[in-house]
N, C-alpha and C. Protein backbone atom coordinates (compact mmCIF):
# COMPACT_ATOMS: atom_id res chain seq x y z
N UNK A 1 2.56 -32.53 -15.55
CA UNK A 1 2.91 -31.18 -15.11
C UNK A 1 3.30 -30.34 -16.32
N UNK A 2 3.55 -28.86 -16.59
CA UNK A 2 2.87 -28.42 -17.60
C UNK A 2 4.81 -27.65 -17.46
N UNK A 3 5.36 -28.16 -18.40
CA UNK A 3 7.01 -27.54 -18.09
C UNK A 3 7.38 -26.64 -18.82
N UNK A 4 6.19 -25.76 -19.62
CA UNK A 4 6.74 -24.56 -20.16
C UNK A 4 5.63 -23.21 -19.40
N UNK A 5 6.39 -22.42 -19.05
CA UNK A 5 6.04 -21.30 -18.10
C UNK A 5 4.76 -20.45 -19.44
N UNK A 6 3.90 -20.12 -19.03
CA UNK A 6 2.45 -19.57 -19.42
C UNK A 6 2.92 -18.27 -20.07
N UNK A 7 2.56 -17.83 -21.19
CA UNK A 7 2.83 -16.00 -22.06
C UNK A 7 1.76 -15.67 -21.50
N UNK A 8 0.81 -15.82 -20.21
CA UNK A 8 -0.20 -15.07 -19.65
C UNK A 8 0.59 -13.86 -18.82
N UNK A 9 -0.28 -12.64 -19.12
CA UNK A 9 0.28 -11.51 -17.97
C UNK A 9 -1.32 -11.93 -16.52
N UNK A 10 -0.20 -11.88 -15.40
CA UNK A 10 -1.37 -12.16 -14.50
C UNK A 10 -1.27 -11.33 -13.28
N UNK A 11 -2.56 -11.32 -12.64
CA UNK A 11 -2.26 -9.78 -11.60
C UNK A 11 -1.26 -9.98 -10.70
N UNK A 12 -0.17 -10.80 -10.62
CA UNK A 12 0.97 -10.59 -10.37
C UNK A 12 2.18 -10.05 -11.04
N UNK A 13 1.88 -9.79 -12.20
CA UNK A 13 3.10 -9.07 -12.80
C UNK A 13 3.79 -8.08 -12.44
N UNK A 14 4.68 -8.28 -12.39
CA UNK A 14 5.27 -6.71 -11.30
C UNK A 14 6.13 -7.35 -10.47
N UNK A 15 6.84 -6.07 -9.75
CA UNK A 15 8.09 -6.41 -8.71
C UNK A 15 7.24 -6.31 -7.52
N UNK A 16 7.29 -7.48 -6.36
CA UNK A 16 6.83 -7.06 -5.00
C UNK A 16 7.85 -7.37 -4.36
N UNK A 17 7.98 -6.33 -3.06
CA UNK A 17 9.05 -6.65 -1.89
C UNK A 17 8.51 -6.43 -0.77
N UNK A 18 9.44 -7.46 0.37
CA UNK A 18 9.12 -7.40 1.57
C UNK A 18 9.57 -6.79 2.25
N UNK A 19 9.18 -5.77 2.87
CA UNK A 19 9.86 -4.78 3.49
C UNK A 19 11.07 -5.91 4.89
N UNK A 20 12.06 -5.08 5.39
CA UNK A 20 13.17 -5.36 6.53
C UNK A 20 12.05 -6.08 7.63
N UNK A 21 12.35 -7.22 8.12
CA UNK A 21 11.42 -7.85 8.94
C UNK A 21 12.52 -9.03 9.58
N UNK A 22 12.02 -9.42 10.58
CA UNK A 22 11.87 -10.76 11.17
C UNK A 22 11.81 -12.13 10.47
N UNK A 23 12.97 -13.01 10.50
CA UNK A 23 12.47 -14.05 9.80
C UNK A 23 11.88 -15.34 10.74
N UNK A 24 10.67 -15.56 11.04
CA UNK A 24 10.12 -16.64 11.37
C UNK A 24 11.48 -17.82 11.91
N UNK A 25 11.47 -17.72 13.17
CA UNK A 25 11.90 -18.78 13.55
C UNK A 25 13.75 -18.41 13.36
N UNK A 26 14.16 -17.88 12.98
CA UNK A 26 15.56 -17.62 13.12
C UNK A 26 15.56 -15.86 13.57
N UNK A 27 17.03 -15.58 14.04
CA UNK A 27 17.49 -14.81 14.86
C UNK A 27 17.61 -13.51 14.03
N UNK A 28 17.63 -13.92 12.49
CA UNK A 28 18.41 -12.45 11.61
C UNK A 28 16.99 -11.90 11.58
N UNK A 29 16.84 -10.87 9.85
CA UNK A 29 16.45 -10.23 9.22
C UNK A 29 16.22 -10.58 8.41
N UNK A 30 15.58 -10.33 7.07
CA UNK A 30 15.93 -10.45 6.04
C UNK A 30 14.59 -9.41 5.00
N UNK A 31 15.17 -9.03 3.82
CA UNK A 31 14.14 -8.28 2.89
C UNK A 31 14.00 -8.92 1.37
N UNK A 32 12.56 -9.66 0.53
CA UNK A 32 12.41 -10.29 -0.15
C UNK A 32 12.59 -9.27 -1.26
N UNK A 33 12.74 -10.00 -2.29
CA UNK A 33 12.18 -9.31 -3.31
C UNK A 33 11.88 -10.32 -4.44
N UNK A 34 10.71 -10.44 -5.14
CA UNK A 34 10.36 -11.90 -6.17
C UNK A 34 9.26 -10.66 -6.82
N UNK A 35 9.81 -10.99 -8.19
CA UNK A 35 9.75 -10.51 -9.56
C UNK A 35 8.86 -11.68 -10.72
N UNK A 36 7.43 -11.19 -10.72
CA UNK A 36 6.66 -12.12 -11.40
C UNK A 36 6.74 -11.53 -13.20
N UNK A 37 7.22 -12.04 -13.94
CA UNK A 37 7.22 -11.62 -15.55
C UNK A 37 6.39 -12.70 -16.24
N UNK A 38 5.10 -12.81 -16.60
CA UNK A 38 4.41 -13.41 -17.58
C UNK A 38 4.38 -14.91 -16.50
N UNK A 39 4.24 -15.94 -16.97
CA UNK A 39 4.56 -17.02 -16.20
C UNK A 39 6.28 -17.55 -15.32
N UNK A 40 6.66 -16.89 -14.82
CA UNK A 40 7.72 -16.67 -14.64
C UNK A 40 8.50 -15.73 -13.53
N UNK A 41 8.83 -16.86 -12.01
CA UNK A 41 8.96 -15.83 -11.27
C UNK A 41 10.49 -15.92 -11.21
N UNK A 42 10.82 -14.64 -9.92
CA UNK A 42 12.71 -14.48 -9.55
C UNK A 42 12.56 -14.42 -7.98
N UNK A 43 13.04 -14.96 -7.47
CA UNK A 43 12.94 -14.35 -5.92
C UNK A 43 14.41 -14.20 -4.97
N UNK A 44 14.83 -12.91 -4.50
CA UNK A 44 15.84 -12.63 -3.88
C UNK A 44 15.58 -12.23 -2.65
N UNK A 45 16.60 -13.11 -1.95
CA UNK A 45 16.32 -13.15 -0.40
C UNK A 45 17.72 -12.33 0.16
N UNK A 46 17.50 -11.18 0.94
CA UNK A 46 18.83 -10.38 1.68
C UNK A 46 18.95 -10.79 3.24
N UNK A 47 19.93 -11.36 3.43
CA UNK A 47 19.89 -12.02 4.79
C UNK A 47 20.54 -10.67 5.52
N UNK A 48 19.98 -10.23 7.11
CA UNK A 48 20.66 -8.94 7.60
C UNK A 48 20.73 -9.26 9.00
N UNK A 49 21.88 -8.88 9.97
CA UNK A 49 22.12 -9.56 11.56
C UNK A 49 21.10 -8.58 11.89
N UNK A 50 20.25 -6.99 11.92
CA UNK A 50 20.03 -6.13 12.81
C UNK A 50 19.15 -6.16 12.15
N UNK A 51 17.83 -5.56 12.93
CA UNK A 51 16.34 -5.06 13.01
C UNK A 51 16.22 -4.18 11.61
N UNK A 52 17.06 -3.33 11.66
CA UNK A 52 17.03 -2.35 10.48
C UNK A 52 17.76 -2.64 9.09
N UNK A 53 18.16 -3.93 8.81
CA UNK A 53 18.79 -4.30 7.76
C UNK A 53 19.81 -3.30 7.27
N UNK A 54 20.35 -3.09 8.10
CA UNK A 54 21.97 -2.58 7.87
C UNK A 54 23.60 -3.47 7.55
N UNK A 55 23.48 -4.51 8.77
CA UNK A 55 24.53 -5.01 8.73
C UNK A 55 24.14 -6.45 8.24
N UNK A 56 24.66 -7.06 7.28
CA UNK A 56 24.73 -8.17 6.08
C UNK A 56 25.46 -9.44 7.25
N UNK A 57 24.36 -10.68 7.15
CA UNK A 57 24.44 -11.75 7.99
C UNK A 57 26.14 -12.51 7.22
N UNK A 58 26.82 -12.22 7.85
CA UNK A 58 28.15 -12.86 7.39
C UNK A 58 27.88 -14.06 6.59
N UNK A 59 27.55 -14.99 7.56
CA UNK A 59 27.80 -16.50 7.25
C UNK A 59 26.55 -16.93 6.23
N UNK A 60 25.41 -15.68 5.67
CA UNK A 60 24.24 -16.34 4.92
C UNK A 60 24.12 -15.46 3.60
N UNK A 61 24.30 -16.79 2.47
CA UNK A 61 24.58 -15.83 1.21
C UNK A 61 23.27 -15.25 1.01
N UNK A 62 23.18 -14.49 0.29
CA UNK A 62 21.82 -13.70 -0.19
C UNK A 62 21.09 -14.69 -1.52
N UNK A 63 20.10 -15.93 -0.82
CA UNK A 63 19.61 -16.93 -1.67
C UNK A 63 18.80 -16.25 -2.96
N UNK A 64 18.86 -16.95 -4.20
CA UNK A 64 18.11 -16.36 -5.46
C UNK A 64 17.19 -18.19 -5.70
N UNK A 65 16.23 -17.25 -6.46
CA UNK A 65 15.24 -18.80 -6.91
C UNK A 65 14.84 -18.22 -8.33
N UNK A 66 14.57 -19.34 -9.15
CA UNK A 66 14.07 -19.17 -9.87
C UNK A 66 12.99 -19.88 -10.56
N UNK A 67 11.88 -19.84 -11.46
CA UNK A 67 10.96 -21.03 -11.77
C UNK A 67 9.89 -20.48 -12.68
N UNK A 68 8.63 -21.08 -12.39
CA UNK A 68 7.43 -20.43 -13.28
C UNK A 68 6.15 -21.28 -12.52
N UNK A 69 5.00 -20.44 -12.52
CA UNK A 69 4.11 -20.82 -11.60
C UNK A 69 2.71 -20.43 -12.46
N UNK A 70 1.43 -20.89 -11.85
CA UNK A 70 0.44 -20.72 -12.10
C UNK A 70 -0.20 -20.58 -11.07
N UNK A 71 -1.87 -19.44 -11.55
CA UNK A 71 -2.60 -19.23 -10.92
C UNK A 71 -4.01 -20.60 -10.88
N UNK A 72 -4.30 -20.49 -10.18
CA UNK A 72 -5.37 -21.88 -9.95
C UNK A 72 -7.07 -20.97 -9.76
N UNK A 73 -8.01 -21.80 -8.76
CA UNK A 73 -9.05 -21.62 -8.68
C UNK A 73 -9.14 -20.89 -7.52
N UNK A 74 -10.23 -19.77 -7.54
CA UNK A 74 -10.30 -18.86 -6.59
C UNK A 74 -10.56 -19.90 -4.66
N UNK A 75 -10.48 -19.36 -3.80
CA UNK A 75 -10.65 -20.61 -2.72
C UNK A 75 -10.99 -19.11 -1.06
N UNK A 76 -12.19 -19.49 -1.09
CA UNK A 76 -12.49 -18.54 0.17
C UNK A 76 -12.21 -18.89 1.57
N UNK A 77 -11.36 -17.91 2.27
CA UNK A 77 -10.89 -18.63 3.14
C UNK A 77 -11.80 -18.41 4.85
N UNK A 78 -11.82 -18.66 6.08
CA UNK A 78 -12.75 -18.72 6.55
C UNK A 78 -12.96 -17.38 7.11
N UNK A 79 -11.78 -16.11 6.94
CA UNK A 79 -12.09 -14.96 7.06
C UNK A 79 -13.47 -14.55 6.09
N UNK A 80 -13.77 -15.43 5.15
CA UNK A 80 -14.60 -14.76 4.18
C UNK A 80 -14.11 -13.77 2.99
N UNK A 81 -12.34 -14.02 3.16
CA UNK A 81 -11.97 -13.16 1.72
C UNK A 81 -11.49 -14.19 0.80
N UNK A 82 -11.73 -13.70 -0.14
CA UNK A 82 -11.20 -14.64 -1.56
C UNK A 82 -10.29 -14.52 -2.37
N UNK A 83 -9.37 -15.31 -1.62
CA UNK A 83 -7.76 -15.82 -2.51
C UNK A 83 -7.42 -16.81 -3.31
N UNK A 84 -6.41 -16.87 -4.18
CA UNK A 84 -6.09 -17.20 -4.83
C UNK A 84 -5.50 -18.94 -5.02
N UNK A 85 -5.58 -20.08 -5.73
CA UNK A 85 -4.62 -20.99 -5.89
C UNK A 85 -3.14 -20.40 -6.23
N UNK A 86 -2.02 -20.58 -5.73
CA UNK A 86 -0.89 -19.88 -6.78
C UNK A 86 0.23 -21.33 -6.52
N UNK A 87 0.76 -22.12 -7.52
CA UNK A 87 1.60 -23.71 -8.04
C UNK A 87 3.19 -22.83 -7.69
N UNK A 88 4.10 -22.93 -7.38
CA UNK A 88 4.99 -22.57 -8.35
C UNK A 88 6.12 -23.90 -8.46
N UNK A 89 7.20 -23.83 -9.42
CA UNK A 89 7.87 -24.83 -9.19
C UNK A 89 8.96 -24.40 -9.49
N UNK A 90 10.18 -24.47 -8.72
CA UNK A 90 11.33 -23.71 -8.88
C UNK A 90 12.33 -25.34 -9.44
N UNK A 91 13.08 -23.74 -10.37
CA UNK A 91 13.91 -24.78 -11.27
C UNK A 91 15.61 -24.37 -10.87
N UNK A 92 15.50 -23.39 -10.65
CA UNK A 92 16.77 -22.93 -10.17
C UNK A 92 16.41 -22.16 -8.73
N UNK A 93 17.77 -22.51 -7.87
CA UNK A 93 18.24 -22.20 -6.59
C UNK A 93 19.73 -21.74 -6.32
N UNK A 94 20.08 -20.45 -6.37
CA UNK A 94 21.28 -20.36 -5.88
C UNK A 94 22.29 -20.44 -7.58
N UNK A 95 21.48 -20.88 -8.16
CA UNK A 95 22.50 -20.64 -9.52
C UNK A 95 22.24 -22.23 -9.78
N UNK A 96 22.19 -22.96 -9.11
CA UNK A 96 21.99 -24.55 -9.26
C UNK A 96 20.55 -25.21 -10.03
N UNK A 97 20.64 -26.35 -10.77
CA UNK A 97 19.18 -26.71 -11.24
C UNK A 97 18.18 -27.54 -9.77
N UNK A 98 17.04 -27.48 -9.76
CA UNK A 98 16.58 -27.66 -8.25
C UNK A 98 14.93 -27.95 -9.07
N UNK A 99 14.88 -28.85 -8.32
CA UNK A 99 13.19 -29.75 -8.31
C UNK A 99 12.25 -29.04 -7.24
N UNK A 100 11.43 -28.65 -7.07
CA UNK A 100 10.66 -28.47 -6.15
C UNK A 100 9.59 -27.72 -6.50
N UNK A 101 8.08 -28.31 -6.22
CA UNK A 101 6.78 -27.87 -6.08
C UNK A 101 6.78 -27.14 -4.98
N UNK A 102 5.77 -25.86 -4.86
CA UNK A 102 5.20 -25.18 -3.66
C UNK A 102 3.65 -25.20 -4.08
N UNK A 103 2.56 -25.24 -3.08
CA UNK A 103 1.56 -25.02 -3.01
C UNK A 103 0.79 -23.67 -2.07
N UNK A 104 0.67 -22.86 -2.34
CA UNK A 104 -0.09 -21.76 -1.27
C UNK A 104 -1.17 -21.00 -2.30
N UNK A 105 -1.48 -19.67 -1.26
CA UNK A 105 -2.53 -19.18 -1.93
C UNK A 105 -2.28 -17.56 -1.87
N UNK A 106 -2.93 -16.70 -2.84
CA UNK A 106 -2.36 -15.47 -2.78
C UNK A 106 -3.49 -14.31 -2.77
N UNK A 107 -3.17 -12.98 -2.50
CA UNK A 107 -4.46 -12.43 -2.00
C UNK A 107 -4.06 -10.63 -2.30
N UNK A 108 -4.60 -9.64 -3.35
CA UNK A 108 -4.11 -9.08 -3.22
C UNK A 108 -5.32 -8.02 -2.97
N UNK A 109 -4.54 -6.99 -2.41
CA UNK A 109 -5.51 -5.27 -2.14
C UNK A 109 -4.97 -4.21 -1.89
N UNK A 110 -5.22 -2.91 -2.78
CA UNK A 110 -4.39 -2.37 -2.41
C UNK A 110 -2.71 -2.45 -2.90
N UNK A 111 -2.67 -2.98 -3.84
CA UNK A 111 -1.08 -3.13 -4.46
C UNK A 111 -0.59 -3.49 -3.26
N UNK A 112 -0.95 -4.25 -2.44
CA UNK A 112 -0.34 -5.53 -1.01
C UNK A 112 -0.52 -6.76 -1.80
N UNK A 113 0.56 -7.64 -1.38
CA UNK A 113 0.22 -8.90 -2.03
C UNK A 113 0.21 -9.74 -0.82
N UNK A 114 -0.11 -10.48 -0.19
CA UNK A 114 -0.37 -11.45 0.82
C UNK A 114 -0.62 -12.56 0.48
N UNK A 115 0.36 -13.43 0.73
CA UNK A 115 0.58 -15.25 0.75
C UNK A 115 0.62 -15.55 1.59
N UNK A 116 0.27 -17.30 1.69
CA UNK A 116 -0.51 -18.25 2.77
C UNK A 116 0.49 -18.41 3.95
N UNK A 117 0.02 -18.70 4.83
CA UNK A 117 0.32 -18.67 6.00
C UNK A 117 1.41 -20.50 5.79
N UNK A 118 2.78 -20.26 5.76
CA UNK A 118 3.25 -21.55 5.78
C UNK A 118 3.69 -22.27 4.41
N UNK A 119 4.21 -23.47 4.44
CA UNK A 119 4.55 -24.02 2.98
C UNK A 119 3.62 -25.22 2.68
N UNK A 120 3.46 -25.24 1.54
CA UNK A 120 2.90 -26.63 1.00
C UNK A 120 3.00 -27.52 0.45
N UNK A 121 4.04 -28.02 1.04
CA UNK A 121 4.64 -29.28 -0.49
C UNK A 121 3.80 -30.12 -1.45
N UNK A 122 2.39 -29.84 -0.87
CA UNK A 122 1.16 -30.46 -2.01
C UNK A 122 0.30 -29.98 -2.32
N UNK A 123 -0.91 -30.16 -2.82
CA UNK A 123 -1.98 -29.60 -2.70
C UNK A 123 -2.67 -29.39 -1.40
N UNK A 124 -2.72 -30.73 -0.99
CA UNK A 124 -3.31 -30.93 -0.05
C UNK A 124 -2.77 -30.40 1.58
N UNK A 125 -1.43 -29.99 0.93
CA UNK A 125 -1.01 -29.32 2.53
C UNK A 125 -0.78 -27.57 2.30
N UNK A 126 -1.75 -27.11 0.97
CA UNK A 126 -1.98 -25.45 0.67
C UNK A 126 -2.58 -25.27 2.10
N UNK A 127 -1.79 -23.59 2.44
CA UNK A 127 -2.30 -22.76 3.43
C UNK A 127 -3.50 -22.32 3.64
N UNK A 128 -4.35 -22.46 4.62
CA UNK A 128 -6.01 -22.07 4.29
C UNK A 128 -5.69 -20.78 4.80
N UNK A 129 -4.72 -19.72 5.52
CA UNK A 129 -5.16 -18.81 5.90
C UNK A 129 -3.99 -17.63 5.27
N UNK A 130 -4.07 -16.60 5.64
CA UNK A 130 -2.78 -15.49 4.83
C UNK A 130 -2.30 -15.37 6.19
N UNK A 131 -1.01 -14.82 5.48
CA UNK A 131 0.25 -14.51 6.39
C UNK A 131 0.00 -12.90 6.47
N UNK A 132 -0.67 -12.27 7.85
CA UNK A 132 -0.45 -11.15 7.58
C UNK A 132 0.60 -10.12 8.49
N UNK A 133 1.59 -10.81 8.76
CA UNK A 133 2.94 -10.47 9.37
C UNK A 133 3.46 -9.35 8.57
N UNK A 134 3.94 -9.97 7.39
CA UNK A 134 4.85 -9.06 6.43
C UNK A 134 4.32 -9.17 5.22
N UNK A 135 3.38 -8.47 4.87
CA UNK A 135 3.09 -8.43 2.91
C UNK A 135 3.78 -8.15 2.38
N UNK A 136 4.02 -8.34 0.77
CA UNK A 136 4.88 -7.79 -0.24
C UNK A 136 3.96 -6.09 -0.61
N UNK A 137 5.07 -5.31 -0.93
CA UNK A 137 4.56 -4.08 -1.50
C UNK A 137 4.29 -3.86 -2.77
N UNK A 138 3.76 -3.58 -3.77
CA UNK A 138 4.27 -2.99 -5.11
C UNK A 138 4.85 -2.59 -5.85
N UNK A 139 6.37 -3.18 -6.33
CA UNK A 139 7.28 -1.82 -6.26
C UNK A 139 7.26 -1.32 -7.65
N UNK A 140 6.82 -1.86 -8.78
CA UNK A 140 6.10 -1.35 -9.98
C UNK A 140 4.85 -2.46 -10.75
């Protein structure tokens, strides 16, 4: 595994966020925000009790990640559009040091960024399809 993060700029560079949404399977809110710099991502999660991300989920801290990832081989999915491999492996969680591979795939248009439908703890369990619930926006 390749443990120094890439000096490539890649068409993820830039801030994307997820707009105030629904979190899959639990009751709150929450709004992303993950910051790709060269090989090298940040991701901040705002946990919120109400629809409109006003009022701040008491009991859920606002999680941070940190790591460095790579882009892989292009992979068409059965919509017929063509997305991305994207590795990442987070090294920090919460301020803590933290092990963990992700596998998915990424898709962008339109300064929208759209990732795979689900998690992948391997290769072999990468998302074949996009999540098109909540995309990330562009925010520079």
């Amino acid at each position: 595994d390749n443990d120094t993060p890439s000096d490539e700029i890649t068409v993820l560079e830039g801030t994307w966020n997820k707009q105030c949404g629904p979190v899959q399977g639990e009751v709150h809110h929450d709004i992303v925000t993950v910051t790709f710099t060269r090989g090298t991502f940040n991701t901040s999660i705002e946990n919120y009790t109400d629809s409109g991300c006003m009022v701040p989920l008491p009991e859920a801290p606002n999680p941070t990640s940190s790591g460095y990832f790579t882009l892989g081989a292009d992979v068409v999915l059965g919509s017929g559009i063509t997305a991305t491999e994207l590795d990442s492996h987070v090294t920090r969680y919460n301020g803590a040091d933290w092990e963990i591979d992700e596998y998915t795939i990424v898709y962008i248009e339109n300064n929208i960024l759209r990732i795979g439908e689900g998690d992948g703890e391997s290769p072999a369990q990468r998302p074949t399809s996009l999540d098109y619930s909540r995309p990330f926006d562009r925010v520079n």
